[in-house]
Protein backbone atom coordinates (compact mmCIF):
# COMPACT_ATOMS: atom_id res chain seq x y z
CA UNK A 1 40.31 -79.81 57.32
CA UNK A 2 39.96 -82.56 60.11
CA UNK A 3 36.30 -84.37 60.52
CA UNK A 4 33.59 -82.92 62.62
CA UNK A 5 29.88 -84.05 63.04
CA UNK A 6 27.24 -81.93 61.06
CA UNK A 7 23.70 -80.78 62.86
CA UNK A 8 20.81 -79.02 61.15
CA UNK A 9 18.53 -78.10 64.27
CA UNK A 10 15.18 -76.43 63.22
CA UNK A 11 14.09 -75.40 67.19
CA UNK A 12 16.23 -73.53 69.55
CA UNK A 13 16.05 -76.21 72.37
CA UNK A 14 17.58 -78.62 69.93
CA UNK A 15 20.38 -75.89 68.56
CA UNK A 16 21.46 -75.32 72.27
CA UNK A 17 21.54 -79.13 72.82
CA UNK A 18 23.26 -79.80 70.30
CA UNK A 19 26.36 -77.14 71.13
CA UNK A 20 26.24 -78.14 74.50
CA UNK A 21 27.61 -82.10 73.97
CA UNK A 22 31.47 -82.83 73.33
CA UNK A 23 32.20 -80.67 76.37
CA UNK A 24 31.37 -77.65 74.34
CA UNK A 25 33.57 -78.15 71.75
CA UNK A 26 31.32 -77.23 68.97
CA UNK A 27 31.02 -74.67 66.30
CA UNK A 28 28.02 -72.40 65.58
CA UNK A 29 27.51 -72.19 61.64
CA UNK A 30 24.86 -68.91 60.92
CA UNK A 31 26.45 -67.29 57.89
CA UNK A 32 29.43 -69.31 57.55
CA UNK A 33 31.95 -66.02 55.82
CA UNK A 34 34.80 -66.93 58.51
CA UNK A 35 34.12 -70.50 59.88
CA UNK A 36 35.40 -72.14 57.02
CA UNK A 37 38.68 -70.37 56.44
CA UNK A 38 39.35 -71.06 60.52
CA UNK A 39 38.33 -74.63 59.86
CA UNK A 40 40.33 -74.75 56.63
CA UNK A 41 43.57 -73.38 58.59
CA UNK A 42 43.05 -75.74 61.82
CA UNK A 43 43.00 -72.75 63.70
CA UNK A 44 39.94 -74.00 65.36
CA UNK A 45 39.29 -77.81 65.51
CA UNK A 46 34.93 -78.36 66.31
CA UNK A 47 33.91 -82.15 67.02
CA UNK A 48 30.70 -80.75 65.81
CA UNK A 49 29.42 -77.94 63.84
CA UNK A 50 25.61 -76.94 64.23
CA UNK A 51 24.10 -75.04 61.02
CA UNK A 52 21.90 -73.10 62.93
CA UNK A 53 20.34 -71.38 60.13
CA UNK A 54 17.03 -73.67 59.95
CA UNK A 55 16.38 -71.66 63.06
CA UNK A 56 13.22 -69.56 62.53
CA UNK A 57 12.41 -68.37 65.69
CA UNK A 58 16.07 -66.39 65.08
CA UNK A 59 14.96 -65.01 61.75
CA UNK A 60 13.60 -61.26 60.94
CA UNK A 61 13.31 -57.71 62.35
CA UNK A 62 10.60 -56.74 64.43
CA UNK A 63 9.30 -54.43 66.92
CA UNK A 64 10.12 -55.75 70.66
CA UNK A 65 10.51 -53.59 74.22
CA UNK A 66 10.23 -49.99 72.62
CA UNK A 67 13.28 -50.75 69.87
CA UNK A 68 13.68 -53.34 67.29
CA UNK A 69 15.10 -56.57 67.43
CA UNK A 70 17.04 -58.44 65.13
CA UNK A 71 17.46 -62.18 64.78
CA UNK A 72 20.30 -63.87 64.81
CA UNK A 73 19.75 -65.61 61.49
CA UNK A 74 19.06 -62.12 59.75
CA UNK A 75 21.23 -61.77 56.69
CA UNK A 76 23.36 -58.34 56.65
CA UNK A 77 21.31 -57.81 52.91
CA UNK A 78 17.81 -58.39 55.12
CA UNK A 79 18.86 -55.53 57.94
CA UNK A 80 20.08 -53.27 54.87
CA UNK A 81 16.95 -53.29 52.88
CA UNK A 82 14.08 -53.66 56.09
CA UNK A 83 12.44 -50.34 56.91
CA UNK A 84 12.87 -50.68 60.62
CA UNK A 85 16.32 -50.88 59.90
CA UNK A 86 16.59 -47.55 57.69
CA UNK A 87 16.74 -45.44 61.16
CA UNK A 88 20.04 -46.92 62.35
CA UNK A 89 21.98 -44.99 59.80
CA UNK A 90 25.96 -46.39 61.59
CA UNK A 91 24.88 -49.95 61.10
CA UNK A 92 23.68 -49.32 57.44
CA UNK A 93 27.18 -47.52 57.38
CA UNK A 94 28.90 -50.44 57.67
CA UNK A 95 27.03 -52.84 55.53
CA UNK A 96 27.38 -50.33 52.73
CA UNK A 97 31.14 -50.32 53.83
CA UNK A 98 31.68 -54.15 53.35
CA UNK A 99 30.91 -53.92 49.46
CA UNK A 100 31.04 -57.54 48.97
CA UNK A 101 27.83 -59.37 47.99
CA UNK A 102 28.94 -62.59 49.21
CA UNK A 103 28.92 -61.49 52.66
CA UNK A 104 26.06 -59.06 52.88
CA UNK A 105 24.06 -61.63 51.43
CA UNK A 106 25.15 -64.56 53.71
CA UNK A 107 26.74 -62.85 56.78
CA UNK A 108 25.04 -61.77 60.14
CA UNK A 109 25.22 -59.00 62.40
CA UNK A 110 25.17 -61.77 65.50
CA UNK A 111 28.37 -63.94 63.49
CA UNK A 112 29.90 -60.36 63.20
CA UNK A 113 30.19 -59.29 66.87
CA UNK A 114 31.16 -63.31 67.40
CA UNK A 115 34.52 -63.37 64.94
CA UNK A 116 37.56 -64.04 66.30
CA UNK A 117 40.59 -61.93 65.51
CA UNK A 118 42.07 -61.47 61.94
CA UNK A 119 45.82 -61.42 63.50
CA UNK A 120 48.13 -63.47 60.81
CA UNK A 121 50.12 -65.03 64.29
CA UNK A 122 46.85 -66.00 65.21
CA UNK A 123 45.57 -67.72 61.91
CA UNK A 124 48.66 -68.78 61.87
CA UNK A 125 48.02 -71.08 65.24
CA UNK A 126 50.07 -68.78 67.76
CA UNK A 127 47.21 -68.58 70.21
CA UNK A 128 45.12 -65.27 70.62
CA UNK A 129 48.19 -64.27 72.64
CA UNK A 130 50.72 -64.51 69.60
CA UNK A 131 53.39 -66.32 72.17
CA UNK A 132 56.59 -68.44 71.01
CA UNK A 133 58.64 -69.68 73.60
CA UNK A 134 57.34 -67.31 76.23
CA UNK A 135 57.98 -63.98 73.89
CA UNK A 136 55.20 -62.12 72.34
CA UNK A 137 55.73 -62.76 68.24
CA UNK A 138 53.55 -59.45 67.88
CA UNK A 139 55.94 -57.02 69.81
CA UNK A 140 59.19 -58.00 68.21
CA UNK A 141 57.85 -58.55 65.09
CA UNK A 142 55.58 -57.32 62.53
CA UNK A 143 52.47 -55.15 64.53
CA UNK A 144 51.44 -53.02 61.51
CA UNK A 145 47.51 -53.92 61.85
CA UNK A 146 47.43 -54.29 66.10
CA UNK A 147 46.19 -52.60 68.82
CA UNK A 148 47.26 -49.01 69.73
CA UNK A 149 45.04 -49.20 72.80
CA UNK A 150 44.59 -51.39 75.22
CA UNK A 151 47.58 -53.07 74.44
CA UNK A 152 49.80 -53.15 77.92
CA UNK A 153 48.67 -56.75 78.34
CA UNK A 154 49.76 -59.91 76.68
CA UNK A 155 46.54 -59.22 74.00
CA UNK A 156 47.48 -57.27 71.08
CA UNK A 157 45.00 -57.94 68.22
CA UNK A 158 42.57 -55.47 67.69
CA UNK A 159 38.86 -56.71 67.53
CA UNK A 160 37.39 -58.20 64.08
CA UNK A 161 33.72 -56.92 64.55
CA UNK A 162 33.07 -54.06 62.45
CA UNK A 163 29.32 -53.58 63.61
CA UNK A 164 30.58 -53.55 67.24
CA UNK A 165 31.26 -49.79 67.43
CA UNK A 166 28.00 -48.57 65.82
CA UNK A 167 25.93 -51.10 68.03
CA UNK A 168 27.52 -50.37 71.08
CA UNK A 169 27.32 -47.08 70.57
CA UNK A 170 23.31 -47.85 70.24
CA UNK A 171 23.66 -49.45 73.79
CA UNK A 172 22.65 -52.04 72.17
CA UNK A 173 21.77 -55.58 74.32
CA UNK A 174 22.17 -59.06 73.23
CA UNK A 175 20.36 -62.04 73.97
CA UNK A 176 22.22 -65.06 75.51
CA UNK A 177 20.88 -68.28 75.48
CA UNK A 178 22.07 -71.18 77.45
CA UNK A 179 20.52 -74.34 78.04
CA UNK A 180 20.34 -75.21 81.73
CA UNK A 181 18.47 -77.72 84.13
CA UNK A 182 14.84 -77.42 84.85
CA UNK A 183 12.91 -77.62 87.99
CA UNK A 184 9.78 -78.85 86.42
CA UNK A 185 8.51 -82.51 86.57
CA UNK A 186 8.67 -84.36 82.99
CA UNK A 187 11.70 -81.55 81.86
CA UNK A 188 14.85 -82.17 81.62
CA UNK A 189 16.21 -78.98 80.57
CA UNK A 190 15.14 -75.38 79.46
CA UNK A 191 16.33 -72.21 78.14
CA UNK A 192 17.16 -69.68 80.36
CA UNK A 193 17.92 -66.02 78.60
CA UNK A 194 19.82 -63.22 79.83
CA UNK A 195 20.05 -59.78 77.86
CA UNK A 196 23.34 -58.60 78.11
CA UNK A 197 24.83 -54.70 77.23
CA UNK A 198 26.87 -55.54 74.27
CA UNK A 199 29.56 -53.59 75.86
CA UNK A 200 29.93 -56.13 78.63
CA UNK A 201 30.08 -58.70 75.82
CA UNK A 202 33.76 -58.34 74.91
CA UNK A 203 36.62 -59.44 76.72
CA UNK A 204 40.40 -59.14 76.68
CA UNK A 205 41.83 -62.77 77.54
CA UNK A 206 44.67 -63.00 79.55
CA UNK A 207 45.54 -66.34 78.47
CA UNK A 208 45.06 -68.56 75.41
CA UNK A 209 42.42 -70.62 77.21
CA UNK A 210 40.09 -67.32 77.40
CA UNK A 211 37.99 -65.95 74.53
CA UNK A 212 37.40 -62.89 73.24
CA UNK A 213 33.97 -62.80 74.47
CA UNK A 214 32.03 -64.09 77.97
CA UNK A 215 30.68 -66.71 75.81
CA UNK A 216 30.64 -69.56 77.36
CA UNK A 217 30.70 -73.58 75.82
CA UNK A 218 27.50 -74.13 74.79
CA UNK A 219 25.95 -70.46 74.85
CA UNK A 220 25.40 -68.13 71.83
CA UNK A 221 23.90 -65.16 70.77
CA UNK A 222 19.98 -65.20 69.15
CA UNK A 223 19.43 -61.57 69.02
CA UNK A 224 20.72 -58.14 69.35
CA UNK A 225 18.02 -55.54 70.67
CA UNK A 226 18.64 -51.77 69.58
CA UNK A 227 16.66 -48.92 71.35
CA UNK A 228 13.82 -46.63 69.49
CA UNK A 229 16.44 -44.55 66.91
CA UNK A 230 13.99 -41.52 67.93
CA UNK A 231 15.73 -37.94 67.28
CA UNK A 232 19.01 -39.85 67.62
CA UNK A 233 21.97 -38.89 64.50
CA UNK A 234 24.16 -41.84 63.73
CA UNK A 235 26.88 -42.36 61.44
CA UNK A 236 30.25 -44.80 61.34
CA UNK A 237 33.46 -43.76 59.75
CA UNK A 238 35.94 -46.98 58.58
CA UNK A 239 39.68 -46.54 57.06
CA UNK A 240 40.10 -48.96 54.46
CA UNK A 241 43.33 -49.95 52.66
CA UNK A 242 41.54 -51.25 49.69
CA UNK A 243 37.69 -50.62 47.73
CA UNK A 244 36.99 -54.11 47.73
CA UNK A 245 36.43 -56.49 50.23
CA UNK A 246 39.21 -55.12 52.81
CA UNK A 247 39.21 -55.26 57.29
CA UNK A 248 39.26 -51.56 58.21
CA UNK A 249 43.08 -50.01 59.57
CA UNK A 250 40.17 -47.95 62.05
CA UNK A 251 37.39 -47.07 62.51
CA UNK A 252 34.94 -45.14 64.84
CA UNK A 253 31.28 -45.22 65.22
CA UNK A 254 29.06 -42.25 66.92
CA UNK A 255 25.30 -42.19 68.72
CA UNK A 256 24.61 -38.00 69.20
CA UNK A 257 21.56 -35.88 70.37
CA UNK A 258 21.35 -32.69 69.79
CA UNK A 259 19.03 -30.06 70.63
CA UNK A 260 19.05 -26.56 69.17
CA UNK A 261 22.34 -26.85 67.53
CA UNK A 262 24.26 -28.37 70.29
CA UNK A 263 24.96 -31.66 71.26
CA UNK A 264 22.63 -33.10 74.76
CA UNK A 265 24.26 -36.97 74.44
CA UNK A 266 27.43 -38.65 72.80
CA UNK A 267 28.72 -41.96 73.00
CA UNK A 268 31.58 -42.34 70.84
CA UNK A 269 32.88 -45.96 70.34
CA UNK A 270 36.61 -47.09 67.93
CA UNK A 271 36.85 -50.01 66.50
CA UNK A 272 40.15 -52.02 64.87
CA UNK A 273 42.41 -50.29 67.59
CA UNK A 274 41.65 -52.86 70.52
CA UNK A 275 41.42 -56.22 71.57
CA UNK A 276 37.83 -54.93 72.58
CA UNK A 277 35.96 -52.20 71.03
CA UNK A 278 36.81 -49.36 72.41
CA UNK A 279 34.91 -46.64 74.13
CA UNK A 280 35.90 -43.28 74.10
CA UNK A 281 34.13 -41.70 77.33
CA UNK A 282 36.24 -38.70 77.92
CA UNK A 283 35.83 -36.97 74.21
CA UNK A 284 31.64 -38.36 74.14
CA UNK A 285 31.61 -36.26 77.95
CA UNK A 286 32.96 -33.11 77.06
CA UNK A 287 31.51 -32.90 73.42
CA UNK A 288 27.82 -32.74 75.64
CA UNK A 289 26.90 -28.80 75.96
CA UNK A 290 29.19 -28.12 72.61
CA UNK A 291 28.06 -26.88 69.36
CA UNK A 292 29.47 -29.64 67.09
CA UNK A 293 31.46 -27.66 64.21
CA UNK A 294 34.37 -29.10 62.82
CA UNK A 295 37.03 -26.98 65.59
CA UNK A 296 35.01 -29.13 68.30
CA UNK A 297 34.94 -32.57 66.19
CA UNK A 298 38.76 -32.30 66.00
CA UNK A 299 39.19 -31.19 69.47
CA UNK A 300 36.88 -34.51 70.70
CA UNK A 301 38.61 -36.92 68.16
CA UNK A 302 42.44 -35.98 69.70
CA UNK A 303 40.89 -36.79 73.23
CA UNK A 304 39.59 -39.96 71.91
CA UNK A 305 42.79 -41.21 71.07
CA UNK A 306 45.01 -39.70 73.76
CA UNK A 307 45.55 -42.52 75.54
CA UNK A 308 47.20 -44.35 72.58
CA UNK A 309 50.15 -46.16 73.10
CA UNK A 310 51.06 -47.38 69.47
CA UNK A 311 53.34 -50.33 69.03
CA UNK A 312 56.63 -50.35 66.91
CA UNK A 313 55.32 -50.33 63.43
CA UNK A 314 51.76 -48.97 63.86
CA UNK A 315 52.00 -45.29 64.96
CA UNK A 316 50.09 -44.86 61.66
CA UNK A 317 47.20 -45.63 62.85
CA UNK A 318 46.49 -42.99 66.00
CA UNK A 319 46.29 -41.22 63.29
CA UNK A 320 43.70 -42.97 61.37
CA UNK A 321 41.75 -43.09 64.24
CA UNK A 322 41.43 -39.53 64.97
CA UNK A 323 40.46 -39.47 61.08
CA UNK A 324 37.67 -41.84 61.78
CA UNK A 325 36.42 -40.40 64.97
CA UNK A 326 36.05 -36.69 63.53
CA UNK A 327 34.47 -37.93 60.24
CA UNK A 328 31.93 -40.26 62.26
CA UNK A 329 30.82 -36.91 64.00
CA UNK A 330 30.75 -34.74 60.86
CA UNK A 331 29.10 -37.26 58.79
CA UNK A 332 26.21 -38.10 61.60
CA UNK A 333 25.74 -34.14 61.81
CA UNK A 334 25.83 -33.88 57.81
CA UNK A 335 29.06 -31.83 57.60
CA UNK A 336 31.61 -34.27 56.52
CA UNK A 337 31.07 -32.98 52.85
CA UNK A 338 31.77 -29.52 54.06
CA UNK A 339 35.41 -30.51 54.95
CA UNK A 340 36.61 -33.33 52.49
């Protein structure tokens, strides 16, 4: 591990500061489940790493804007046992999912939606891109875990988040903070905020020099807002190879309303089949004015992943995905017991 500087801010002023020196080329340490292996394997190299966790304006769940807000700081263990949580049943999903103690109890839904991907070329300091001597290492080798969508650029990962799906499909906003000049006599600097769809948040880069968010040097994220749960059913579905601590194959996350037996709004969203997290808008559109049996949860899953274009050694997973995507609807309507 090479040397970096260490900063425990307590404010956020002084946290934004403090990633905004060295050109940007610092590290933002919340829970700390990934940082360390990526500083361990030089795969990224921080002249400073800011423990924001001392934070406490970025700490807790509370009511804000008609939904509920979550800080940035909030321990996955925190959002899975708070009762303005309990109505968000896809994101409870997924923390019941992970079934590791060491990261519900230290990890964040924030750090989640920030990893960077698990792709061994990757960790393995090939760029996000995979390249060796201008050929892509990931489709002439082995592409067993990467993308079967969205994969006709140079980008071939697939996304690490697994909260993504179920909090996009919340249309879910985050809050960006960036520290910026100010106009006022006596300041020097303030925060300026924007709230920003978390669907707008990913990226696919195009080159190693891009990210795999609009996250720019010196920015992160302090909260993620999720609308009132109201009559809305929720529920994600993951594929995992193993029981234990394990990165899903696929997985697929679902927001529905339904009125008198049949469905009024969908938004479907697959995750661990992308560089991005991936929306499915065609099968969420026609599922509206449908009855949601199993016939129709089918039906919509094959839509979602008709698009698919799997690579060499990962046709596998299209059909994982379809797996996820009809169990995510069955389970949020309470008939996945009815079929397994």
């Amino acid at each position: 591990m090479r040397n970096f500087e260490y900063a425990r801010p307590e404010t956020e002023v002084e946290a934004l500061e403090l990633l905004s020196e060295h050109g940007g080329n610092t590290a933002v340490l919340a829970g700390g489940t990934d940082l360390m292996n990526l500083l361990k394997r030089d795969v990224i190299q921080p002249a400073r790493v800011v423990d924001i966790k001392n934070v406490s304006s970025w700490k807790g769940i509370t009511h804000h804007d008609g939904g509920v807000l979550i800080g940035a700081n909030t321990t996955l263990d925190e959002i899975n046992e708070h009762a303005l949580a309990a109505d968000y049943r896809s994101l409870i999903d997924v923390i019941e999912g992970i079934r590791a103690i060491q990261i519900t109890a230290n990890g964040t839904l924030a750090g989640d939606l920030c990893q960077l991907p698990h792709c061994w070329y990757f960790r393995n300091g090939y760029g996000l891109l995979a390249m060796k001597d201008g050929e892509s290492l990931v489709a002439t080798g082995d592409n067993r875990y990467h993308a079967i969508l969205g994969n006709s650029g140079p980008a071939k990962f697939v996304s690490a988040s697994r909260f993504a799906p179920s909090t996009i499909a919340w249309d879910a906003k985050i809050r960006v903070a960036t520290l910026t000049p100010s106009e006022r006599e006596g300041v020097e600097r303030v925060v300026r905020e924007e709230w920003l769809p978390l669907e707008y948040f990913f990226q696919t880069p195009k080159t190693n020099s891009q990210g795999v968010t609009v996250l720019k040097p010196g920015q992160l994220i302090t909260h993620v807002w999720l609308p009132a749960a109201s009559d809305t059913r929720s529920a994600t579905y993951e594929v995992l190879e193993l029981c234990g601590l394990d990165q899903p194959q696929a997985s697929a996350a679902c927001c529905l309303g339904i009125d008198g037996g049949v469905v009024r709004s969908a938004k479907i969203v697959l995750g661990h089949v992308a560089p991005t997290p991936w929306i499915a808008y065609e099968a969420a559109k026609w599922l509206v004015g449908q009855p949601l049996t199993a016939d129709i949860a089918e039906t919509a899953s094959r839509m979602a992943l008709a698009k698919a274009t799997p690579l060499s050694h990962n046709d596998y997973k299209v059909q994982m995905a379809e797996t996820a995507v009809r169990r995510a609807l069955l389970k949020a309507t309470n008939q996945l017991g009815e079929v397994l």
